[in-house]
Protein backbone atom coordinates (compact mmCIF):
# COMPACT_ATOMS: atom_id res chain seq x y z
CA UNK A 1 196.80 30.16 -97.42
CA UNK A 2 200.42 28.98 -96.19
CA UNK A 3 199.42 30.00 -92.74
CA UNK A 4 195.86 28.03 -92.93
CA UNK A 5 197.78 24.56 -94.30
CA UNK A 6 200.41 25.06 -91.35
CA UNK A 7 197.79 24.89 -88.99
CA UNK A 8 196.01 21.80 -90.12
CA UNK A 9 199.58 19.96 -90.08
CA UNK A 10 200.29 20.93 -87.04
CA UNK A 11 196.92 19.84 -85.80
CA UNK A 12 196.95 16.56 -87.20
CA UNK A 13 200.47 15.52 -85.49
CA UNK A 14 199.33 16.48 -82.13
CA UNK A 15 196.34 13.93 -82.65
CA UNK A 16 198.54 11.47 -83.82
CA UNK A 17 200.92 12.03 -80.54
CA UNK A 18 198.06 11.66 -78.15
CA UNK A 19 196.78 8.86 -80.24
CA UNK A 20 200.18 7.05 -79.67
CA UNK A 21 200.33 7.94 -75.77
CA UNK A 22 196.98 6.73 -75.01
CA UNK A 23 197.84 3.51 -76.74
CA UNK A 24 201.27 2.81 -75.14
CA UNK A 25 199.28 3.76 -71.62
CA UNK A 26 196.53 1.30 -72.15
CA UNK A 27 199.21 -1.59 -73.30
CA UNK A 28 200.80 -0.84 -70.13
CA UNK A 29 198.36 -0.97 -67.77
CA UNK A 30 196.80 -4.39 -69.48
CA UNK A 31 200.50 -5.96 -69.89
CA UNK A 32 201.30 -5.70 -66.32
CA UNK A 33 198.26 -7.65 -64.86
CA UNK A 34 199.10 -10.20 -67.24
CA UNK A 35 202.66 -10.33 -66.07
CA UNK A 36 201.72 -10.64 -62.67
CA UNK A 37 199.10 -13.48 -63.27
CA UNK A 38 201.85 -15.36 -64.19
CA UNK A 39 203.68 -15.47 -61.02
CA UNK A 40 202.58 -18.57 -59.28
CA UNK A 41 199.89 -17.62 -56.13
CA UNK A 42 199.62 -19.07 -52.79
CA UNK A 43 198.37 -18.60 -49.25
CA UNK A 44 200.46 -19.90 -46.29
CA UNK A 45 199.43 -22.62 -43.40
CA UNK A 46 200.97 -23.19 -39.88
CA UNK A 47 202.17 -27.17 -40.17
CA UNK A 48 200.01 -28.68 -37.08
CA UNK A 49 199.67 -31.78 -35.25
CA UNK A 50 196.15 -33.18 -36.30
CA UNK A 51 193.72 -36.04 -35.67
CA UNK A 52 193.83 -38.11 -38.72
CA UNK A 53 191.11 -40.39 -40.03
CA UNK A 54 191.15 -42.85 -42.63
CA UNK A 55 187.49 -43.41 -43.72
CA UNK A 56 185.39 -46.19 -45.89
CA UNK A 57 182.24 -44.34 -46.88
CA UNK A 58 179.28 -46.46 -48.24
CA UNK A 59 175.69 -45.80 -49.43
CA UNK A 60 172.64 -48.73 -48.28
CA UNK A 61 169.31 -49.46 -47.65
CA UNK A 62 167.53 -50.18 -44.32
CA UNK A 63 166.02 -53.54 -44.38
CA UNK A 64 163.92 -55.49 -41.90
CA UNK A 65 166.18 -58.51 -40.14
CA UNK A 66 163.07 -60.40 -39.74
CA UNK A 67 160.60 -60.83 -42.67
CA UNK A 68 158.24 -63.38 -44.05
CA UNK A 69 157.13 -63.96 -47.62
CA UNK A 70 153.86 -66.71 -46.91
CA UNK A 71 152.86 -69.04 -49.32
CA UNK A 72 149.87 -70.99 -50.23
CA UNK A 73 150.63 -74.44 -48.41
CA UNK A 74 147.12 -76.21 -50.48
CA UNK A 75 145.33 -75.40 -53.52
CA UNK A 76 142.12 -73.54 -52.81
CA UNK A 77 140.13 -70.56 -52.78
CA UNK A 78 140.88 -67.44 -50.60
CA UNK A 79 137.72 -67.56 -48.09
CA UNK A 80 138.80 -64.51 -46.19
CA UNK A 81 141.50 -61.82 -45.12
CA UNK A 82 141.38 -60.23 -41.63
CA UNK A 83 144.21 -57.86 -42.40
CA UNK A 84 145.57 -54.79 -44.51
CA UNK A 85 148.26 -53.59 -45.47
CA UNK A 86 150.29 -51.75 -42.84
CA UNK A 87 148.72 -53.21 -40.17
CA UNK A 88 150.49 -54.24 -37.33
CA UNK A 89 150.56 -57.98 -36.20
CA UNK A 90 151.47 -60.67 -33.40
CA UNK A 91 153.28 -64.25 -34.15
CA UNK A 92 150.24 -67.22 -34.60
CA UNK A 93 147.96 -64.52 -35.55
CA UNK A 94 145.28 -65.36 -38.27
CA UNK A 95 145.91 -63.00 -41.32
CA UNK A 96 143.81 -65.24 -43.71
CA UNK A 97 141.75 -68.08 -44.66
CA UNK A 98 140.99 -70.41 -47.67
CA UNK A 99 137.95 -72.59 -47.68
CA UNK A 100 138.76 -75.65 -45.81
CA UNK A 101 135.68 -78.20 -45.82
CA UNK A 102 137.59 -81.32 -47.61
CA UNK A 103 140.28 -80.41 -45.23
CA UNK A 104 138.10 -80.87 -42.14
CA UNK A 105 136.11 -84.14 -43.56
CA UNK A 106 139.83 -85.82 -43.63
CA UNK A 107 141.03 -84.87 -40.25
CA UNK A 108 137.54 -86.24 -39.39
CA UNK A 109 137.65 -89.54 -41.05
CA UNK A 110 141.80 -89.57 -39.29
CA UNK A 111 140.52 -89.18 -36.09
CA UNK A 112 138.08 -92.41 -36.61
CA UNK A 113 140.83 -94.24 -37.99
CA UNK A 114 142.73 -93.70 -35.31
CA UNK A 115 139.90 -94.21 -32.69
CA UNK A 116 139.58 -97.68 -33.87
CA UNK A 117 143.53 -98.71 -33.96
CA UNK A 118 143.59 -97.66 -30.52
CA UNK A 119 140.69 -99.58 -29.45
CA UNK A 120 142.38 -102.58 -30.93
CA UNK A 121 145.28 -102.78 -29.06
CA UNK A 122 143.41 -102.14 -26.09
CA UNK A 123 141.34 -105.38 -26.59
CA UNK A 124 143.96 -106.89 -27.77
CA UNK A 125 146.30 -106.14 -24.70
CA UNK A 126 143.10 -107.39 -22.72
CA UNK A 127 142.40 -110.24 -24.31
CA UNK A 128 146.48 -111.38 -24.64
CA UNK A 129 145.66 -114.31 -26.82
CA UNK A 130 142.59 -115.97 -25.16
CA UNK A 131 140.35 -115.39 -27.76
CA UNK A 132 142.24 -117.28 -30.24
CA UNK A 133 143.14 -120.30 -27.49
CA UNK A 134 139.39 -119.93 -26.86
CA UNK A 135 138.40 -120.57 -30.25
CA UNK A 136 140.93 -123.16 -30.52
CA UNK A 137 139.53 -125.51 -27.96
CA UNK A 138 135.44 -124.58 -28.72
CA UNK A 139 136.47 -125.54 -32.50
CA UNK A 140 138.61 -129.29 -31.00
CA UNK A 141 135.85 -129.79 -28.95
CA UNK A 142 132.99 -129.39 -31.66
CA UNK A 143 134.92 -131.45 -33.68
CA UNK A 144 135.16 -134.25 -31.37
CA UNK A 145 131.64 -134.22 -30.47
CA UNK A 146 131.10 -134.16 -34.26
CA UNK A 147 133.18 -136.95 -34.91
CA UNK A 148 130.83 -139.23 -31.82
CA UNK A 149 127.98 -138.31 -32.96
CA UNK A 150 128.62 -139.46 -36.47
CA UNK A 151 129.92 -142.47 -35.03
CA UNK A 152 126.80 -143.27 -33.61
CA UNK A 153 124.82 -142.25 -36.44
CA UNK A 154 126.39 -144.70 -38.24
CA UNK A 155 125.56 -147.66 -36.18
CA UNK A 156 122.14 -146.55 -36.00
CA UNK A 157 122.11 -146.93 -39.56
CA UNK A 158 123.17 -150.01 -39.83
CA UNK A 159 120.59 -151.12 -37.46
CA UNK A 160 118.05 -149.51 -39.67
CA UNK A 161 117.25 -147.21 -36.58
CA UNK A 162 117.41 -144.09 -38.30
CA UNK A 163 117.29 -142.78 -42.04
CA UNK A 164 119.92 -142.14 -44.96
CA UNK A 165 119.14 -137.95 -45.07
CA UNK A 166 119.79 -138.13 -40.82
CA UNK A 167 123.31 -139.98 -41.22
CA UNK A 168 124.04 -137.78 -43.94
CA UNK A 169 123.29 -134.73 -41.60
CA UNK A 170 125.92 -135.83 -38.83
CA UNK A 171 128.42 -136.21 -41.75
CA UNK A 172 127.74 -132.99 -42.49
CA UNK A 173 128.50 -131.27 -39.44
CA UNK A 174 131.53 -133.60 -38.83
CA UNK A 175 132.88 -131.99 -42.14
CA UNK A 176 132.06 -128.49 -41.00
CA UNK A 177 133.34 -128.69 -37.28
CA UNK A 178 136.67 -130.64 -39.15
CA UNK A 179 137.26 -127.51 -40.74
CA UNK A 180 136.70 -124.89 -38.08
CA UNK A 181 139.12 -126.96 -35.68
CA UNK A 182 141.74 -127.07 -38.45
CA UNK A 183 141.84 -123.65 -39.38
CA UNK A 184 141.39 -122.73 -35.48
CA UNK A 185 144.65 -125.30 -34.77
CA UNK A 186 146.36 -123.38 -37.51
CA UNK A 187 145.74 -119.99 -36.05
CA UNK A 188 146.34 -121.12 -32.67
CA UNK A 189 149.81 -122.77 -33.40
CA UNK A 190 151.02 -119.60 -35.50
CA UNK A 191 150.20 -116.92 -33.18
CA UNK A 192 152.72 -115.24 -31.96
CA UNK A 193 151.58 -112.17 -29.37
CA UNK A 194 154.97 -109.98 -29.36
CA UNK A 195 153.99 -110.03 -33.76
CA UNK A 196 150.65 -109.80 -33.28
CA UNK A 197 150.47 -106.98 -31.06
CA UNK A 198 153.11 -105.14 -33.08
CA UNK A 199 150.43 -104.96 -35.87
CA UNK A 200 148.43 -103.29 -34.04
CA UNK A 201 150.53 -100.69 -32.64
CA UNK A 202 151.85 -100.23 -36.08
CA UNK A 203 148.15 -99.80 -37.23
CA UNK A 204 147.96 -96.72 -34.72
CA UNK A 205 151.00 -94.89 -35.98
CA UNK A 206 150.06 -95.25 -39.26
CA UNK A 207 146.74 -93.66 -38.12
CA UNK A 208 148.58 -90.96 -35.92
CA UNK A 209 150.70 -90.07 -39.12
CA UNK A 210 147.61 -89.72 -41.24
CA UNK A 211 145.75 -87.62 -38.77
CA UNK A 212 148.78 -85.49 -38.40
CA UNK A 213 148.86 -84.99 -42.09
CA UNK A 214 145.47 -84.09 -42.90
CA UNK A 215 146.20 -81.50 -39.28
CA UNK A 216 148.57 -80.36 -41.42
CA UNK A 217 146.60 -79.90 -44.52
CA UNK A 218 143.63 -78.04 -42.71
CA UNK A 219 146.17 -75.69 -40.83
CA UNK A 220 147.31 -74.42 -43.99
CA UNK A 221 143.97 -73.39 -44.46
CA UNK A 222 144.73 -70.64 -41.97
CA UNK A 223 147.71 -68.36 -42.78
CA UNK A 224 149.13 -67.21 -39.80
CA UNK A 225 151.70 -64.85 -38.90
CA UNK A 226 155.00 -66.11 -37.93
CA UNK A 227 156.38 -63.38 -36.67
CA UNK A 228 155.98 -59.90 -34.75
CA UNK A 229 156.12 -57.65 -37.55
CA UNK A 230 153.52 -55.18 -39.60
CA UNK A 231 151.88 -56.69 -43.19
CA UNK A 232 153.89 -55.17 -46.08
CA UNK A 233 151.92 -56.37 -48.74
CA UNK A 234 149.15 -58.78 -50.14
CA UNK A 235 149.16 -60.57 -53.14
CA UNK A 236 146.04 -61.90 -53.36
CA UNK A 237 142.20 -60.91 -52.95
CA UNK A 238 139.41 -63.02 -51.39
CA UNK A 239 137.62 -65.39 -54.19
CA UNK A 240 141.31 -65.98 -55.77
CA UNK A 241 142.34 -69.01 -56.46
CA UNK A 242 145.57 -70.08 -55.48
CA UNK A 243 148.19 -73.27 -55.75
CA UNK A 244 150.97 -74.13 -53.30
CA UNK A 245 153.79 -72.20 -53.20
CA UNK A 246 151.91 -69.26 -54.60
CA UNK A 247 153.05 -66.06 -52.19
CA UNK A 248 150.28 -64.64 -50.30
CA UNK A 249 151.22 -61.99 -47.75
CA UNK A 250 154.43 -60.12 -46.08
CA UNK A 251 155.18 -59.94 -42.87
CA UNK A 252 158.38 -57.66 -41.69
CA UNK A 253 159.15 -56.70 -38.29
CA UNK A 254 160.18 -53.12 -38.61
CA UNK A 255 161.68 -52.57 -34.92
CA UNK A 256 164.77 -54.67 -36.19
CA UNK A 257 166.48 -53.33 -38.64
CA UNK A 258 169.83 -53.86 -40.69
CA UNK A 259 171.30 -52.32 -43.38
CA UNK A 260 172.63 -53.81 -46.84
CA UNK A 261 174.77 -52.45 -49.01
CA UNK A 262 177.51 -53.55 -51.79
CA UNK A 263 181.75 -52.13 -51.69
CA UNK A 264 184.12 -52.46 -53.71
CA UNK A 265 187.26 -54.96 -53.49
CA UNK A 266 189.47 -52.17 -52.53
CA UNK A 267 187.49 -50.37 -49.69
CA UNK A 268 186.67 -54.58 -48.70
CA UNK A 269 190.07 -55.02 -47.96
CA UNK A 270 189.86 -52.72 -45.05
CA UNK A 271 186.88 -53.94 -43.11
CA UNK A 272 186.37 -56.68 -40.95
CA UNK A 273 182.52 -58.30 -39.01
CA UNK A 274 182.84 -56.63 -36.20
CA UNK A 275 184.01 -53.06 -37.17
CA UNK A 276 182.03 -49.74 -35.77
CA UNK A 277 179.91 -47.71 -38.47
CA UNK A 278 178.13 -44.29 -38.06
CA UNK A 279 174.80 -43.56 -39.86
CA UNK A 280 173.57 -41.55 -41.26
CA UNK A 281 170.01 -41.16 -42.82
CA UNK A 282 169.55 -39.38 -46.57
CA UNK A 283 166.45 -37.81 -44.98
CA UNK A 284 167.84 -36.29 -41.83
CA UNK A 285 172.00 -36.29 -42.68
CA UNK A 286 172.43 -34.26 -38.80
CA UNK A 287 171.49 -37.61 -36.97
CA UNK A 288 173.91 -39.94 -36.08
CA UNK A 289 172.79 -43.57 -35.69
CA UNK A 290 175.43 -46.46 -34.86
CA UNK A 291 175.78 -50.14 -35.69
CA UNK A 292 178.56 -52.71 -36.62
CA UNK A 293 179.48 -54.69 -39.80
CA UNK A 294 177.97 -58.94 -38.83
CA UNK A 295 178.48 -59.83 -41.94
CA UNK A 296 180.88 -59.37 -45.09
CA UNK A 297 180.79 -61.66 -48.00
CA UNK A 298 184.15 -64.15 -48.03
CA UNK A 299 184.08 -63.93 -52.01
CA UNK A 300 182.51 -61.07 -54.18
CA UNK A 301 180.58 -60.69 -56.94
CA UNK A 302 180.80 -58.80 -60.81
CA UNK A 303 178.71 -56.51 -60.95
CA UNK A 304 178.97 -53.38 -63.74
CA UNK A 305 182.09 -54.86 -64.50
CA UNK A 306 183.53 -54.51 -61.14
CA UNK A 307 184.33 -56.99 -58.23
CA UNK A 308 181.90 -55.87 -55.30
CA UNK A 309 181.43 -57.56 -51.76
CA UNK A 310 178.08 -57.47 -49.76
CA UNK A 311 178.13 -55.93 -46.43
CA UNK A 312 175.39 -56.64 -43.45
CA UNK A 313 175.24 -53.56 -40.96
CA UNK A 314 173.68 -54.42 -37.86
CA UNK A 315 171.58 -50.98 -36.35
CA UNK A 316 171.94 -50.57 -32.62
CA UNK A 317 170.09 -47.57 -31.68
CA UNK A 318 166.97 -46.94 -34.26
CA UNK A 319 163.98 -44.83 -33.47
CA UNK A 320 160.58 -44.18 -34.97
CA UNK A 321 162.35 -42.30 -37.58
CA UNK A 322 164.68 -44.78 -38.83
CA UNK A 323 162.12 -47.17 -41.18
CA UNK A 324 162.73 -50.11 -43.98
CA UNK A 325 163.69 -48.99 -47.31
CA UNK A 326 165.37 -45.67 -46.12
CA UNK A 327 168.15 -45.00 -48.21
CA UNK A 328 171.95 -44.45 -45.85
CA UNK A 329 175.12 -43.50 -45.81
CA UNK A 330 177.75 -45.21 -43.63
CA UNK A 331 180.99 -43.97 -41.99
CA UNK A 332 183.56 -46.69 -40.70
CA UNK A 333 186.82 -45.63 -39.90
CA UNK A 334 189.34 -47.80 -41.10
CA UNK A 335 192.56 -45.94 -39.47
CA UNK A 336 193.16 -43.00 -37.26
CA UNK A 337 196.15 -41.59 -35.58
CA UNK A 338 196.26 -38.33 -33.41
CA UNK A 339 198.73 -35.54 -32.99
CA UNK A 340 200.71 -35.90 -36.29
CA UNK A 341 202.01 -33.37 -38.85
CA UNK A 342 199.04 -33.13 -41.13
CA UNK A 343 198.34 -31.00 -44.01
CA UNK A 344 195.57 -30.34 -46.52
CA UNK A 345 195.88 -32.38 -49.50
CA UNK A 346 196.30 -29.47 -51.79
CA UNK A 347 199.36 -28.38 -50.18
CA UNK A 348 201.35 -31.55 -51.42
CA UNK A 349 203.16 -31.40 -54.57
CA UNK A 350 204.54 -33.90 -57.20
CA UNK A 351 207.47 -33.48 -58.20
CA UNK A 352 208.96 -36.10 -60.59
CA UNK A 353 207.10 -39.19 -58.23
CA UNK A 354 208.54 -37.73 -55.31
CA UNK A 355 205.37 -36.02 -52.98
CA UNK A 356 207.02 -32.87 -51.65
CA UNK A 357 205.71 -29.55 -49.14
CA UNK A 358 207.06 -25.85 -50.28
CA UNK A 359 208.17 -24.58 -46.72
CA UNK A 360 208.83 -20.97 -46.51
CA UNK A 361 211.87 -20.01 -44.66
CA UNK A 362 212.97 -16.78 -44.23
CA UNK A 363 211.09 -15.53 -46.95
CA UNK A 364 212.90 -18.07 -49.09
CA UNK A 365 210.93 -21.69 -50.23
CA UNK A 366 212.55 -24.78 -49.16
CA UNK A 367 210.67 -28.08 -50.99
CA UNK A 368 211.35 -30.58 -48.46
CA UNK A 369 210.38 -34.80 -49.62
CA UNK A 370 207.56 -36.40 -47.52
CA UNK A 371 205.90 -39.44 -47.48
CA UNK A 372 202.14 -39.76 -46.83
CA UNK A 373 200.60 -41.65 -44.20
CA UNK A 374 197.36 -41.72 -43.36
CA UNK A 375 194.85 -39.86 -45.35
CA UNK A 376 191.18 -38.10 -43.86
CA UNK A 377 188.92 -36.72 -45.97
CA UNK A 378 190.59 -33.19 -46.04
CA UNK A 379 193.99 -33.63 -44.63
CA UNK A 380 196.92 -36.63 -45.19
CA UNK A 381 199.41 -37.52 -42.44
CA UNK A 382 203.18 -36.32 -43.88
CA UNK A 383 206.16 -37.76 -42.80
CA UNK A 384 209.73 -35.78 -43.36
CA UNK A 385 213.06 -35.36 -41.56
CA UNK A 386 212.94 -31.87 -42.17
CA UNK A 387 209.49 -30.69 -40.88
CA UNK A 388 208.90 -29.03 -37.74
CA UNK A 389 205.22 -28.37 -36.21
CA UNK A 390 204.73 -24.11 -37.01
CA UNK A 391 206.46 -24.35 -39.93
CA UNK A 392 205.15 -21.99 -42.92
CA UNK A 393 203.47 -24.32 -45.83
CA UNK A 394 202.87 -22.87 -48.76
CA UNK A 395 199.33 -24.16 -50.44
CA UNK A 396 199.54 -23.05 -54.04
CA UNK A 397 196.38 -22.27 -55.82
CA UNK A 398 194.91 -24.21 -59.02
CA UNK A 399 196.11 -22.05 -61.38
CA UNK A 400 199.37 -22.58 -60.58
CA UNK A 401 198.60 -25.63 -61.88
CA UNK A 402 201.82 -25.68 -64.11
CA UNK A 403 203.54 -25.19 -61.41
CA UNK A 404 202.68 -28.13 -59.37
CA UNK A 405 201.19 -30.86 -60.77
CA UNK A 406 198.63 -32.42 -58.13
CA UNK A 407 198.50 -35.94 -57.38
């Protein structure tokens, strides 16, 4: 019985001395990869000279330079519309038409108008003034033939040689021609030809004014196209009834195009009319188009909250693919320098304000200050008395995190 309970012990301490090896293995072999992820990592880069470039990037929209919202220039009806939308049109073509038959009747009753003002001044400059002298001595000399005859009428009475009623008559007529000559003599006297023959030229341009008016008013019967461009849109349908200033039709010309977009203050500050930009569709990214900046905004705007500037990007070399409304992005570099010590930006540390490189020399690291200069997308310019082109740079990896803290 002794011998069976020695056993069991026995058996039961050898479990409990594996039990205690496996364990210490296992802590060992799970402590040590711990140990070593603590030990900051890196990979190592040759310090180059680079190209270096400083770049603005901006999102826009392609937009027609020329375009045309028409408006309803008279109230009316919408007769007719020769065109759809997307069609493609010529300047002064016809697009539509609005019931013009009051229009015509007054440029009709103008052109009359105007007929007979011109045919007055041509009599007039015929005549010169005769008429009137004309009139002047027929009405003197009535009068004085008047004025004898009633003479003689009177003596004729007196001799009983003719009746009351006939001396009555040449009175009569001496009152009548009296009359005409004075209102001739005044006519005559007051004319003056360089007045007179003012009115009348004054009487055609007023007549050549109102004929050009109601021109006016009938040509706005017919919308027309002012421009080269393709119909965008239509806002109205034939039988509608429309008022003036009431927007019709769109016109854009789609083989010029710009671009418009919006940048902040800070990206503002380094552009200038004038400056080169790259292109790139959303569509088709592996296309380069190019243009220039014609126009920035001198002040900005809020917008969101934030002070934004608009930007006009002039397209130099669009094709059949580039269209209005296609959504961009724009490249302008702002500053570029070649052959200079450049780096990736994650292999610049911070240390206390002070940007720094870890340079590995003979196996040992060396932090050496820098100053940045100018900054690409993926690399920064650095600037140090102590760097040399081939050195080692050390590029830690995020996890070092707490090692270096990233600016």
């Amino acid at each position: 019985m002794k011998k069976r309970r020695l056993k069991i012990k026995k058996r039961w301490i050898f479990l409990l001395i594996l039990g205690i090896a496996i364990g210490a293995f296992y802590a060992v072999k799970v402590k040590a990869p711990a140990q070593a992820a603590m030990a900051p990592q890196f990979t190592t880069i040759s310090l180059e000279k680079q190209t270096v470039q400083e770049k603005v990037l901006i999102s826009g929209l392609a937009v027609s330079e020329k375009e045309q919202m028409l408006q309803a220039g008279s109230n009316g009806e919408i007769q007719t519309i020769e065109v759809q939308a997307g069609d493609p049109v010529e300047k002064d073509q016809i697009l539509m038409k609005m019931e013009d038959s009051k229009a015509l009747a007054l440029v009709k009753q103008a052109e009359l108008n105007l007929q007979e003002a011109n045919e007055r001044l041509s009599n007039f400059d015929q005549d010169a003034g005769q008429t009137i002298r004309m009139n002047y001595e027929a009405a003197k000399l009535a009068f004085d033939r008047a004025s004898q005859n009633y003479d003689q009428q009177k003596q004729l009475l007196a001799l009983g040689s003719i009746s009351e009623q006939e001396a009555s008559q040449a009175k009569e007529a001496l009152t009548q021609t009296k009359t005409a000559y004075l209102n001739a003599k005044i006519q005559y006297d007051s004319f003056d030809y360089d007045q007179e023959r003012l009115k009348c030229v004054l009487a055609v341009e007023q007549a050549e004014s109102e004929l050009a008016d109601a021109k006016e008013e009938w040509s706005n019967a017919e919308v027309k196209s002012p421009i080269d461009g393709v119909v965008t849109n239509i806002d109205v349908k034939e039988g509608d009834q429309v008022q003036i200033g009431l927007n019709l039709i769109e016109v854009k010309d789609v083989n010029s195009l710009k671009v418009l977009a919006t940048i902040n203050e800070f990206d503002a500050a380094n552009l200038a009319e004038g400056d080169a930009v790259t292109i790139r569709r959303n569509a088709d990214p592996s296309k380069d188009y190019h243009g220039s900046i014609v126009y920035l905004s001198p002040a900005g705007v809020r917008l969101n909250g934030k002070t934004v500037f608009e930007v006009e990007v002039q397209v130099n070399d669009e094709d059949e693919y580039f269209k209005i409304n296609n959504s961009v992005q724009m490249e302008i570099i702002v500053n570029a320098k070649e052959a200079v010590l450049a780096v990736p930006f994650e292999a610049v540390g911070d240390q206390e304000g002070q940007k720094v490189l870890f340079v590995e020399r003979d196996g040992v690291e060396v932090v050496i200050p820098v100053e940045l200069g100018v900054r690409g997308d993926y690399n920064v310019e650095v600037i140090g008395q102590d760097l040399n082109e081939g050195d080692l740079v050390r590029v830690y990896v995020e996890d070092a995190g707490a090692f270096i803290e990233r600016w």
